[in-house]
PDB file of N, CA and C in Angstrom:
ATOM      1  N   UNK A   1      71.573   9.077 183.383  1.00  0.00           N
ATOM      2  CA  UNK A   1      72.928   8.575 183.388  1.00  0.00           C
ATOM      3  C   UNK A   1      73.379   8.407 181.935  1.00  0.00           C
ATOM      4  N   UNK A   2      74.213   8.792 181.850  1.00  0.00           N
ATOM      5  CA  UNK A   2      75.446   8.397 180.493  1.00  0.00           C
ATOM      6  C   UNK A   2      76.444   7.872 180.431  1.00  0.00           C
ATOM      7  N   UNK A   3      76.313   7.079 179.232  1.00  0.00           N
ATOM      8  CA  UNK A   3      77.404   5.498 179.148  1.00  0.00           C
ATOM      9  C   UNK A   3      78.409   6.884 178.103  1.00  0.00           C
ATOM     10  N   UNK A   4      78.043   7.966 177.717  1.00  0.00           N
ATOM     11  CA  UNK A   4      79.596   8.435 176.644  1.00  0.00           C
ATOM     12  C   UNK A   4      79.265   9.533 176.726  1.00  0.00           C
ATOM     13  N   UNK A   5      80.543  10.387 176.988  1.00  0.00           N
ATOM     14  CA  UNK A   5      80.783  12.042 176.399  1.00  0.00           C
ATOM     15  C   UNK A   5      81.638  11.914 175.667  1.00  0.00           C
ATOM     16  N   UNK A   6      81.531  12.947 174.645  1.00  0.00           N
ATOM     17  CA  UNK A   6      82.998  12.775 173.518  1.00  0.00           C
ATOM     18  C   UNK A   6      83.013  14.310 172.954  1.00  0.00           C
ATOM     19  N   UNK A   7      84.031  14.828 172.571  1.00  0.00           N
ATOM     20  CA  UNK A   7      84.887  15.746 172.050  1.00  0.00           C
ATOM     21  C   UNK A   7      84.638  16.471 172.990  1.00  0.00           C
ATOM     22  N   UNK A   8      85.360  16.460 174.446  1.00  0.00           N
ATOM     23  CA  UNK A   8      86.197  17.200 175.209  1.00  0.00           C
ATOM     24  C   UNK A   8      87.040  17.779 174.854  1.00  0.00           C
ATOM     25  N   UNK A   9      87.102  19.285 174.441  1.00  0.00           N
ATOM     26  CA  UNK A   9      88.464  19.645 174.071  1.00  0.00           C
ATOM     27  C   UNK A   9      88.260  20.927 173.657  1.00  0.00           C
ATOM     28  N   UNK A  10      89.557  21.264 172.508  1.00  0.00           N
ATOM     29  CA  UNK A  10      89.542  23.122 172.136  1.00  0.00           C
ATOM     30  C   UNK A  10      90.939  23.215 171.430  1.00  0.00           C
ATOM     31  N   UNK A  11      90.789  23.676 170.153  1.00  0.00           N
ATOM     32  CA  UNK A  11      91.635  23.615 169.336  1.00  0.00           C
ATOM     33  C   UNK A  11      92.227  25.319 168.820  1.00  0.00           C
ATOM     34  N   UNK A  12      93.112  25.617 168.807  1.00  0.00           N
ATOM     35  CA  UNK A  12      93.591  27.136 168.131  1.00  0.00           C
ATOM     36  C   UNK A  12      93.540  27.211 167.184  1.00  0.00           C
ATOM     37  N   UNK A  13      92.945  27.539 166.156  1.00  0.00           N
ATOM     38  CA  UNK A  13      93.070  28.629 164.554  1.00  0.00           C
ATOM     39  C   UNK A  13      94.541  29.221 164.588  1.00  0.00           C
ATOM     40  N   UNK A  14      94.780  28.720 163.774  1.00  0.00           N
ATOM     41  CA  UNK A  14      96.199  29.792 163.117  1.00  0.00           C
ATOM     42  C   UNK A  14      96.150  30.063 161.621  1.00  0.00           C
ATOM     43  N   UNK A  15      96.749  31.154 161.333  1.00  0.00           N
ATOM     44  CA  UNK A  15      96.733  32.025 160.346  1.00  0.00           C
ATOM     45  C   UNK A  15      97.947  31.933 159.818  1.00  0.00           C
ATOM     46  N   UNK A  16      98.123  32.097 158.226  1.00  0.00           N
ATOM     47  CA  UNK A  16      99.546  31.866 158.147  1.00  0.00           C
ATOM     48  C   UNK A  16      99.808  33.118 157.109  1.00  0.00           C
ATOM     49  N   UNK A  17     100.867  33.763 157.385  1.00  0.00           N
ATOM     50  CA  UNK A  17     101.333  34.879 157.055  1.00  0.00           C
ATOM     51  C   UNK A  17     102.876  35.123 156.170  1.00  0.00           C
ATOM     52  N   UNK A  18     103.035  35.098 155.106  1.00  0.00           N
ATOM     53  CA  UNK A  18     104.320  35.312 154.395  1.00  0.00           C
ATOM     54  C   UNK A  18     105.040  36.721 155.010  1.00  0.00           C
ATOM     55  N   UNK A  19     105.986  36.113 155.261  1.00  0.00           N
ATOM     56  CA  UNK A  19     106.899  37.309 155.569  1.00  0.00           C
ATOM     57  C   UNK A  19     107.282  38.519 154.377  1.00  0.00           C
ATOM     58  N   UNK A  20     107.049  39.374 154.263  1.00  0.00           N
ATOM     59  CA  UNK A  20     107.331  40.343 153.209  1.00  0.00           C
ATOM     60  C   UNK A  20     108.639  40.404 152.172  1.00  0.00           C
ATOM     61  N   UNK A  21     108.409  40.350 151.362  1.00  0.00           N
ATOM     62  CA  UNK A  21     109.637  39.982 150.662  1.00  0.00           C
ATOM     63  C   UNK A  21     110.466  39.098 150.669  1.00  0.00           C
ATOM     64  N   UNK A  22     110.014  38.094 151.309  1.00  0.00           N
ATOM     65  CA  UNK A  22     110.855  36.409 152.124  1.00  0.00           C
ATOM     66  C   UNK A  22     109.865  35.514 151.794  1.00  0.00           C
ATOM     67  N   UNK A  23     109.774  34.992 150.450  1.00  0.00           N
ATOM     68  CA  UNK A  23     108.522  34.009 150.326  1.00  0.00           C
ATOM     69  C   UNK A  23     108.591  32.760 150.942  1.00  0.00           C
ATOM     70  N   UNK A  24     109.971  32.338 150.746  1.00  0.00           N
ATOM     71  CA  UNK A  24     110.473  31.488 151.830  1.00  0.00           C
ATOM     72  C   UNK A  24     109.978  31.507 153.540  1.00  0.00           C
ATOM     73  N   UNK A  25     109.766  32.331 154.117  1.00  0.00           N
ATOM     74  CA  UNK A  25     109.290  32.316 155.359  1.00  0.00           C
ATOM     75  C   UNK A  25     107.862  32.869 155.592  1.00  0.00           C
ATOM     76  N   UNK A  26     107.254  31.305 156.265  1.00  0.00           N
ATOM     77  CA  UNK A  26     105.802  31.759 156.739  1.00  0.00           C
ATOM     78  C   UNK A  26     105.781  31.880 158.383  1.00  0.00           C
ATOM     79  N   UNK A  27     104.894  32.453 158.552  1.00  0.00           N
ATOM     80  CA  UNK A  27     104.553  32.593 160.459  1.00  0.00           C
ATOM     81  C   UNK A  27     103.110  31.868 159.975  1.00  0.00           C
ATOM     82  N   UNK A  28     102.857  30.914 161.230  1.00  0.00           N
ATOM     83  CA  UNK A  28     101.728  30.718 161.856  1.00  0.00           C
ATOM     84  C   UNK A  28     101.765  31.557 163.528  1.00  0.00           C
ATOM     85  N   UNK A  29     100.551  32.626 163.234  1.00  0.00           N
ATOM     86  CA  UNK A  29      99.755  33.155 164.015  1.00  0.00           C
ATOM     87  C   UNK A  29      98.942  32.470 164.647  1.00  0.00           C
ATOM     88  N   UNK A  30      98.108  32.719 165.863  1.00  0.00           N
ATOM     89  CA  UNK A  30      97.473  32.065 166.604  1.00  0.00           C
ATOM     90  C   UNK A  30      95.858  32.985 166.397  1.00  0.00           C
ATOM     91  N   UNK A  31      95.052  32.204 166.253  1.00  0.00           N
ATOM     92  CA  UNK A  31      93.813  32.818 165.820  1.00  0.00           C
ATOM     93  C   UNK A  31      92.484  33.101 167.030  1.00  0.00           C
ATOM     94  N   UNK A  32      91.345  32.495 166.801  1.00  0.00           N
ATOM     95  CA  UNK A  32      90.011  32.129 167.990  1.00  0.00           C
ATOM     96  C   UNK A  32      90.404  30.951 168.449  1.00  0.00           C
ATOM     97  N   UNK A  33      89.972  30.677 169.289  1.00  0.00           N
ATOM     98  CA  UNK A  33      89.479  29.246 169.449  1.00  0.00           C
ATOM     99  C   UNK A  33      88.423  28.434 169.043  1.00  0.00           C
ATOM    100  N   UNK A  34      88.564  27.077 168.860  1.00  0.00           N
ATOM    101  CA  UNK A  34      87.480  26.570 168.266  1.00  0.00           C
ATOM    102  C   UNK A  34      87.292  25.245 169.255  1.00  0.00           C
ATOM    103  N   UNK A  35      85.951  24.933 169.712  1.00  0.00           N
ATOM    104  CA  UNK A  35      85.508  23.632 170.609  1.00  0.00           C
ATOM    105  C   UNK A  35      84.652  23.191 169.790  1.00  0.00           C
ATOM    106  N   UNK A  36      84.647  22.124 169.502  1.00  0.00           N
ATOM    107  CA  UNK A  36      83.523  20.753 169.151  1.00  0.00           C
ATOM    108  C   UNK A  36      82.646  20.851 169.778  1.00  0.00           C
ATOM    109  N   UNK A  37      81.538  20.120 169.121  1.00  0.00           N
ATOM    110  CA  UNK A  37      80.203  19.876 169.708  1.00  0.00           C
ATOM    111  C   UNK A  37      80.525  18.844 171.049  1.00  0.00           C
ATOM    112  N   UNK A  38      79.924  19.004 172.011  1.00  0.00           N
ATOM    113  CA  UNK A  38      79.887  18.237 173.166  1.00  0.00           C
ATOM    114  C   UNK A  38      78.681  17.249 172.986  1.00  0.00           C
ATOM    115  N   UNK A  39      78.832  16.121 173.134  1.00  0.00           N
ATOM    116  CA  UNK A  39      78.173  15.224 172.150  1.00  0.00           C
ATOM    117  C   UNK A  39      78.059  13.929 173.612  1.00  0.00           C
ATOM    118  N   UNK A  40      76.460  13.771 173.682  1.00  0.00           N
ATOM    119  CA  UNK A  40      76.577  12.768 174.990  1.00  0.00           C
ATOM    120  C   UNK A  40      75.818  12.070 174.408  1.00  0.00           C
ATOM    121  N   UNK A  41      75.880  10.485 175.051  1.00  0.00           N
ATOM    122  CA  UNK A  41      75.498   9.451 174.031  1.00  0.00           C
ATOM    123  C   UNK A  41      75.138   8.063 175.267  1.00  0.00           C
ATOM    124  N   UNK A  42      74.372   8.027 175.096  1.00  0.00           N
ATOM    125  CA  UNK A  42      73.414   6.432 175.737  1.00  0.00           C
ATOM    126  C   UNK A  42      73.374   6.947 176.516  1.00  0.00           C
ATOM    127  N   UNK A  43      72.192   7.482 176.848  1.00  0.00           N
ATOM    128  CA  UNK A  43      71.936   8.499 178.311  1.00  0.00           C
ATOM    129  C   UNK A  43      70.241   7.619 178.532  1.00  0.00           C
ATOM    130  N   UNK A  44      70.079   7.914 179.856  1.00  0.00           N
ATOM    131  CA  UNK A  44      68.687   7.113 179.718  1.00  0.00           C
ATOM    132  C   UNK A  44      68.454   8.551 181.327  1.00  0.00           C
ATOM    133  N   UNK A  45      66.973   8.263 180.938  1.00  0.00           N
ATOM    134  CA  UNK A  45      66.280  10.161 181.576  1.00  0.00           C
ATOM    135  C   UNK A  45      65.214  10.008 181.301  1.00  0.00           C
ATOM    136  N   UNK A  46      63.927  10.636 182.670  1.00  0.00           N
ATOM    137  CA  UNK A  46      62.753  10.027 182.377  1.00  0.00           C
ATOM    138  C   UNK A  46      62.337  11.599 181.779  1.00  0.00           C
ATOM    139  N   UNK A  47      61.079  11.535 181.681  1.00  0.00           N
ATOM    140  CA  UNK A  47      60.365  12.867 180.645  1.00  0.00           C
ATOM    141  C   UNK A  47      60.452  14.220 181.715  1.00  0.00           C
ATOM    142  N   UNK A  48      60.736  14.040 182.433  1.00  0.00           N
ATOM    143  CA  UNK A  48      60.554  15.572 183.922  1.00  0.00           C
ATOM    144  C   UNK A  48      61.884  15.368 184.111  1.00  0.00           C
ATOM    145  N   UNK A  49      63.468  14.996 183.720  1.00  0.00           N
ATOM    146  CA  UNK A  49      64.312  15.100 183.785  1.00  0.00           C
ATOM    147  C   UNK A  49      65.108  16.687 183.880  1.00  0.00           C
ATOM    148  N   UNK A  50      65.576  17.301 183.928  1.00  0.00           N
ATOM    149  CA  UNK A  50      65.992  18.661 183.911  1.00  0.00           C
ATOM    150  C   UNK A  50      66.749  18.800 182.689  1.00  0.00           C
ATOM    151  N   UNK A  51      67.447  17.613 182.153  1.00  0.00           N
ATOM    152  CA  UNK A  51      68.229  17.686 180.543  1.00  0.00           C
ATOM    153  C   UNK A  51      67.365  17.601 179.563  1.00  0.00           C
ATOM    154  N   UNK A  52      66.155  16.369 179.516  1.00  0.00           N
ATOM    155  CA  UNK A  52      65.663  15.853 178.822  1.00  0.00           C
ATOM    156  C   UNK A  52      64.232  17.533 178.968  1.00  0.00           C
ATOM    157  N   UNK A  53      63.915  18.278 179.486  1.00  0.00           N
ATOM    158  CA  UNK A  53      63.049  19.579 179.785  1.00  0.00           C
ATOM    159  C   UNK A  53      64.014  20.311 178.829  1.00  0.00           C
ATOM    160  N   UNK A  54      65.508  20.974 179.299  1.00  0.00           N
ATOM    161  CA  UNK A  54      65.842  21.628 178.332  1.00  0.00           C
ATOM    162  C   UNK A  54      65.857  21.374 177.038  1.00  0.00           C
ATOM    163  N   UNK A  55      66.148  20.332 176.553  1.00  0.00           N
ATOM    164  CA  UNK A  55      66.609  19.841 175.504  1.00  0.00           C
ATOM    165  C   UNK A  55      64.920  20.465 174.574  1.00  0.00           C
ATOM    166  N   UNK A  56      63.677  19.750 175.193  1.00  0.00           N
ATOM    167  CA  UNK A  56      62.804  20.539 174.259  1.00  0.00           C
ATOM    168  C   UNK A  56      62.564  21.336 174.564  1.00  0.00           C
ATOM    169  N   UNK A  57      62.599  22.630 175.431  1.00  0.00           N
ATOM    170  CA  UNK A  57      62.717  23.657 175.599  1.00  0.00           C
ATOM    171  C   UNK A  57      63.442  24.509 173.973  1.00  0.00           C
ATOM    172  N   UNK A  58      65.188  23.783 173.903  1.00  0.00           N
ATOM    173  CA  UNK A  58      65.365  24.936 173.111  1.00  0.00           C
ATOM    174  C   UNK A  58      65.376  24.131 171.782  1.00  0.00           C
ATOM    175  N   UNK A  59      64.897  22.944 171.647  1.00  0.00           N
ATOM    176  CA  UNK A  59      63.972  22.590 170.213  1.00  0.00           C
ATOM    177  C   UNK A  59      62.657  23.256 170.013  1.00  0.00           C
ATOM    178  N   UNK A  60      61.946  23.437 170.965  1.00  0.00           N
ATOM    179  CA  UNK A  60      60.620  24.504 170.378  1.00  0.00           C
ATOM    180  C   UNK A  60      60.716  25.908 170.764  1.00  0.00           C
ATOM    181  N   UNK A  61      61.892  26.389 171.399  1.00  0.00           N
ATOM    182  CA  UNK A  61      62.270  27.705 171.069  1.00  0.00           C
ATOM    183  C   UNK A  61      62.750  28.083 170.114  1.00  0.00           C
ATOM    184  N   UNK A  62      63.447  27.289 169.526  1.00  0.00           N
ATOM    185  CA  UNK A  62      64.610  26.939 167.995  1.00  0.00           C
ATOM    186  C   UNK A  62      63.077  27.967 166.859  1.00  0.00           C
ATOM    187  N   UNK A  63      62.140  28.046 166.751  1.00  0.00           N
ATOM    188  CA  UNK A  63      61.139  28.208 166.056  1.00  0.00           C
ATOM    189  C   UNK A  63      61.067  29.921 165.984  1.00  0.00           C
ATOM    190  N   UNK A  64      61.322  30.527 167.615  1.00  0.00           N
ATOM    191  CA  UNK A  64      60.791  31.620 167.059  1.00  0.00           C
ATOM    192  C   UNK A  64      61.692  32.574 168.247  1.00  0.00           C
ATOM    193  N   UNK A  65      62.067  31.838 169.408  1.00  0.00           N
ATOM    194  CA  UNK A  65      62.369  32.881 170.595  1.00  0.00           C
ATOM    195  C   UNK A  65      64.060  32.624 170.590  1.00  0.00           C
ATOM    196  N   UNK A  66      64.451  33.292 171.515  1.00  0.00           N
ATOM    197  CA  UNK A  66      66.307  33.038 171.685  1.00  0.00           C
ATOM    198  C   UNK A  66      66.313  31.770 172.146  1.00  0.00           C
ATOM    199  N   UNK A  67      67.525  31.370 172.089  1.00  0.00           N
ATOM    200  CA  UNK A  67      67.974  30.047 172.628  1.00  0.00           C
ATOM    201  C   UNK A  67      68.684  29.952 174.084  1.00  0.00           C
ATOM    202  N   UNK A  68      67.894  29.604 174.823  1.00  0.00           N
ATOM    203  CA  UNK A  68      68.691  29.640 176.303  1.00  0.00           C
ATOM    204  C   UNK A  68      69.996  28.581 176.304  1.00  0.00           C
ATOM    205  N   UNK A  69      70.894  28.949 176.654  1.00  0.00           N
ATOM    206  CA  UNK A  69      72.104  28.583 177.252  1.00  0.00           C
ATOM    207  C   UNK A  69      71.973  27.853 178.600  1.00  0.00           C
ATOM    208  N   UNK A  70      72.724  27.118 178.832  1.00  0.00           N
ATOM    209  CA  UNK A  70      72.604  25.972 180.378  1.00  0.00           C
ATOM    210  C   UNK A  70      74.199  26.036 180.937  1.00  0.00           C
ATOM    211  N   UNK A  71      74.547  25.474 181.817  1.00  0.00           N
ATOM    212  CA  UNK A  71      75.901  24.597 182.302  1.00  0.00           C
ATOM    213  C   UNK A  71      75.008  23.349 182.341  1.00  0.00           C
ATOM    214  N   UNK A  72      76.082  22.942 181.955  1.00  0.00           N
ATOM    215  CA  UNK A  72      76.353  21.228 181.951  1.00  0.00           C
ATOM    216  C   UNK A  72      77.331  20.944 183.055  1.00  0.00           C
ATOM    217  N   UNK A  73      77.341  19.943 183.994  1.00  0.00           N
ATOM    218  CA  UNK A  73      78.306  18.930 185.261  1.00  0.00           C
ATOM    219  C   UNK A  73      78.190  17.876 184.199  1.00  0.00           C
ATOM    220  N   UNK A  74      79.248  16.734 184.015  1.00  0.00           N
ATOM    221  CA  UNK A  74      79.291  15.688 183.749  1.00  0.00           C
ATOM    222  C   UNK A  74      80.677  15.091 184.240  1.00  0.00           C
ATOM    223  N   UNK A  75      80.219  13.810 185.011  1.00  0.00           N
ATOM    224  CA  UNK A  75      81.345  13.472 185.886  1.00  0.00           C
ATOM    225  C   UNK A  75      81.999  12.214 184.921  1.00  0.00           C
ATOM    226  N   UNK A  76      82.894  11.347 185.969  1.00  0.00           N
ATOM    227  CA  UNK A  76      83.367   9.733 185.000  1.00  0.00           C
ATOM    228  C   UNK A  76      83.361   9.605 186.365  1.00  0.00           C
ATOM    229  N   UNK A  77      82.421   8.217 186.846  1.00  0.00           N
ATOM    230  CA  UNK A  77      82.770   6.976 187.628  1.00  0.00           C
ATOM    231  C   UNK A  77      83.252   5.917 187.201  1.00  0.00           C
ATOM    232  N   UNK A  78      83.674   5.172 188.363  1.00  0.00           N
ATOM    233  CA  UNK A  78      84.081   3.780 187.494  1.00  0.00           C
ATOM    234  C   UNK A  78      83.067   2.897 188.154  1.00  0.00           C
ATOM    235  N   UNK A  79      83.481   1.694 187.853  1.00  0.00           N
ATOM    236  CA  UNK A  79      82.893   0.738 188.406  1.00  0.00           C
ATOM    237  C   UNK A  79      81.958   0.241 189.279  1.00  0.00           C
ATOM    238  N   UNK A  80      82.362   0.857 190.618  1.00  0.00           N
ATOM    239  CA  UNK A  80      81.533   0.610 192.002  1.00  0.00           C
ATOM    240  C   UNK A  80      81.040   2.144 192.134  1.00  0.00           C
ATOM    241  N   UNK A  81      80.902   3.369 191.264  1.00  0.00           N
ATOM    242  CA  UNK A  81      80.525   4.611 191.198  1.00  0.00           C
ATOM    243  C   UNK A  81      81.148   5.416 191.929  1.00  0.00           C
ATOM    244  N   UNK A  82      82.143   5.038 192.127  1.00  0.00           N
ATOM    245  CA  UNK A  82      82.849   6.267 192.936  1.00  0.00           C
ATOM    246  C   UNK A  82      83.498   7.354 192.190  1.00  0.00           C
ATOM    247  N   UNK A  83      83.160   8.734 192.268  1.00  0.00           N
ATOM    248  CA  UNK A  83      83.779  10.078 191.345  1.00  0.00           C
ATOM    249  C   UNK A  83      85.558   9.961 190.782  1.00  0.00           C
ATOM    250  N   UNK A  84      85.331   9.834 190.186  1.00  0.00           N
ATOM    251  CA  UNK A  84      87.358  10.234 189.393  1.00  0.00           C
ATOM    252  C   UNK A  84      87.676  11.265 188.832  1.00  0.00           C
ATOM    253  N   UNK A  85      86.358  12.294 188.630  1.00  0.00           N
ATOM    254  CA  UNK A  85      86.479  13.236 187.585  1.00  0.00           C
ATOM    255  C   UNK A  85      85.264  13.734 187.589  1.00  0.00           C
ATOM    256  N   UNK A  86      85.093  15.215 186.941  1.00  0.00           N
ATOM    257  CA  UNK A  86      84.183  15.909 187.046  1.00  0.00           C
ATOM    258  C   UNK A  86      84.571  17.116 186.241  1.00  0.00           C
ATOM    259  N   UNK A  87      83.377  17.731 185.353  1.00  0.00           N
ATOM    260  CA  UNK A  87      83.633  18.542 184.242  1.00  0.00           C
ATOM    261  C   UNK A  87      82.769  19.776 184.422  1.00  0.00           C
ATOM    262  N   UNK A  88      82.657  20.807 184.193  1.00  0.00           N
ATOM    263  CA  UNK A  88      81.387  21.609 184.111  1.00  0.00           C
ATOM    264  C   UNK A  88      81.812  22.385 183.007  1.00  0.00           C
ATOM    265  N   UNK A  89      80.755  22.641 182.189  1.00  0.00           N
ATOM    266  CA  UNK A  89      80.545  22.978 180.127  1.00  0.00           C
ATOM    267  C   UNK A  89      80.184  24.034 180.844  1.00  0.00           C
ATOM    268  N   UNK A  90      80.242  25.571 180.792  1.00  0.00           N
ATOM    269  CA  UNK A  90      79.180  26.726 180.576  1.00  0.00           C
ATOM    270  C   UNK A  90      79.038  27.392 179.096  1.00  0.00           C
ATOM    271  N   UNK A  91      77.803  27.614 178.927  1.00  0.00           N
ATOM    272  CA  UNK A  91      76.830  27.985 178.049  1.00  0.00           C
ATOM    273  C   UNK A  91      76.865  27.191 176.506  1.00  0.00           C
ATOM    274  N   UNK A  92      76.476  25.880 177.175  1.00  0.00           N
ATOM    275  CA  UNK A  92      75.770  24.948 176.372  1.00  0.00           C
ATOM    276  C   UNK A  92      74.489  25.092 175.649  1.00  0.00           C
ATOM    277  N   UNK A  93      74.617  24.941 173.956  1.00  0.00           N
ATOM    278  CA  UNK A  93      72.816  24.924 174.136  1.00  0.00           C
ATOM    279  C   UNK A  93      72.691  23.395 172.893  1.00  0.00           C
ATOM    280  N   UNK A  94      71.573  23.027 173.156  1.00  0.00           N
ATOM    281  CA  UNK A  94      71.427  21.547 172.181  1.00  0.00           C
ATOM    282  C   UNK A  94      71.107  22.313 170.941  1.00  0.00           C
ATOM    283  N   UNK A  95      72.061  21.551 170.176  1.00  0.00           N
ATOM    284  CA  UNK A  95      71.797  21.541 168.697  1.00  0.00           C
ATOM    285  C   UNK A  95      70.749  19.899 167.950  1.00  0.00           C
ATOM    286  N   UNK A  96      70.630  18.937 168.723  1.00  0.00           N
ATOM    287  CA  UNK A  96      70.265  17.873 168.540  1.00  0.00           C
ATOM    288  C   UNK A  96      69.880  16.956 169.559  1.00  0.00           C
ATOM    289  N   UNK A  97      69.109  15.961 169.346  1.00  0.00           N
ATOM    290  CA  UNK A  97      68.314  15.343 170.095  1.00  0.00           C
ATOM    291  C   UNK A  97      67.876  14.240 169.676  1.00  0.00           C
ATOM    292  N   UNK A  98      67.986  13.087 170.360  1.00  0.00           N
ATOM    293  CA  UNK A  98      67.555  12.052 170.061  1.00  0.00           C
ATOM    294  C   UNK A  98      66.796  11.232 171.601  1.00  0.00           C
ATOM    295  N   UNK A  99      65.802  10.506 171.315  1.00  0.00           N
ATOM    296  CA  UNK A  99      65.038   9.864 172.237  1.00  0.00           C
ATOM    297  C   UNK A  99      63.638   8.587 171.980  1.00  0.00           C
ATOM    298  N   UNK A 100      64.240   7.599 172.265  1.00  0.00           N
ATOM    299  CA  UNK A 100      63.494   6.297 171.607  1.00  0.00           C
ATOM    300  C   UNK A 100      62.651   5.963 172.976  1.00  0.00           C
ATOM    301  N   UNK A 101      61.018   5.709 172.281  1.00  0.00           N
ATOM    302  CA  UNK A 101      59.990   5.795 173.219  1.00  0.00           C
ATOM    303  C   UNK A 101      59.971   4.237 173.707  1.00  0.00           C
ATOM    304  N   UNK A 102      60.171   3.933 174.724  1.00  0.00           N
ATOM    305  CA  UNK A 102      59.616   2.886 175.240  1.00  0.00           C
ATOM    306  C   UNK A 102      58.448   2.061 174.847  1.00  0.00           C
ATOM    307  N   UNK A 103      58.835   1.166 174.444  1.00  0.00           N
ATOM    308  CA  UNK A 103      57.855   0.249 173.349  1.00  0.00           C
ATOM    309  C   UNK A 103      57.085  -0.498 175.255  1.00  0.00           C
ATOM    310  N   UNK A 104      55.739  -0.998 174.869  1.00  0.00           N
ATOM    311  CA  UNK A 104      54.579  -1.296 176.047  1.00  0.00           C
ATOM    312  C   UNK A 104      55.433  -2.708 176.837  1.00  0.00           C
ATOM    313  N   UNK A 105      54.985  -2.783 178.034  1.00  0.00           N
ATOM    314  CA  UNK A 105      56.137  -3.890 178.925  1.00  0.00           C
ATOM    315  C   UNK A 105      57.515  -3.783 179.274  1.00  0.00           C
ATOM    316  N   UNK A 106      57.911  -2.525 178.832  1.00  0.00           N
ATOM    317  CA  UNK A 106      59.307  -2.443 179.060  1.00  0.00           C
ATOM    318  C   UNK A 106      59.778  -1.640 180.015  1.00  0.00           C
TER     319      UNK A 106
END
């Protein structure tokens, strides 16, 4: 489960172009697209998790083999967990990773 997703989104590149002999007039062109890192945050997942498997999957593939790609689902509940929303990412791959080991009794 995850308490945060952040930079949902997708931004256009534009190019800007002087009109010929009209220095006075520029065009912005429309370029690639560009998306942010999809960035999930306070997630808790035990070690046989299917995220927490990929995730070192393509950290010790990162070394020598291709990098597999995933879809991602990530929903928003509220309160009493009932669905409001629902997302699906295709061809995600982790650039980063973080995971704090359970200190003994906890």
């Amino acid at each position: 489960m995850l308490r945060e997703v952040s930079t949902l989104g997708a931004a256009i590149e534009t190019g800007e172009v002087v009109k010929g002999g009209e220095n006075q007039f520029v065009h912005r062109l429309p370029g690639g697209t560009q998306h942010p890192n999809l960035v999930l945050k306070r997630g808790v997942a035990v070690w046989d998790d299917p995220l927490v498997l990929w995730l070192r999957d393509v950290i010790d593939a990162a070394q020598a083999e291709e990098i597999e790609t995933n879809t991602l689902i990530t929903s928003l509940s509220d309160e009493r967990q009932e669905l409001l929303a629902a997302w699906e990412i295709a061809e995600q791959t982790a650039i980063a990773g973080d995971a704090a080991t359970p200190q003994e009794g906890q």
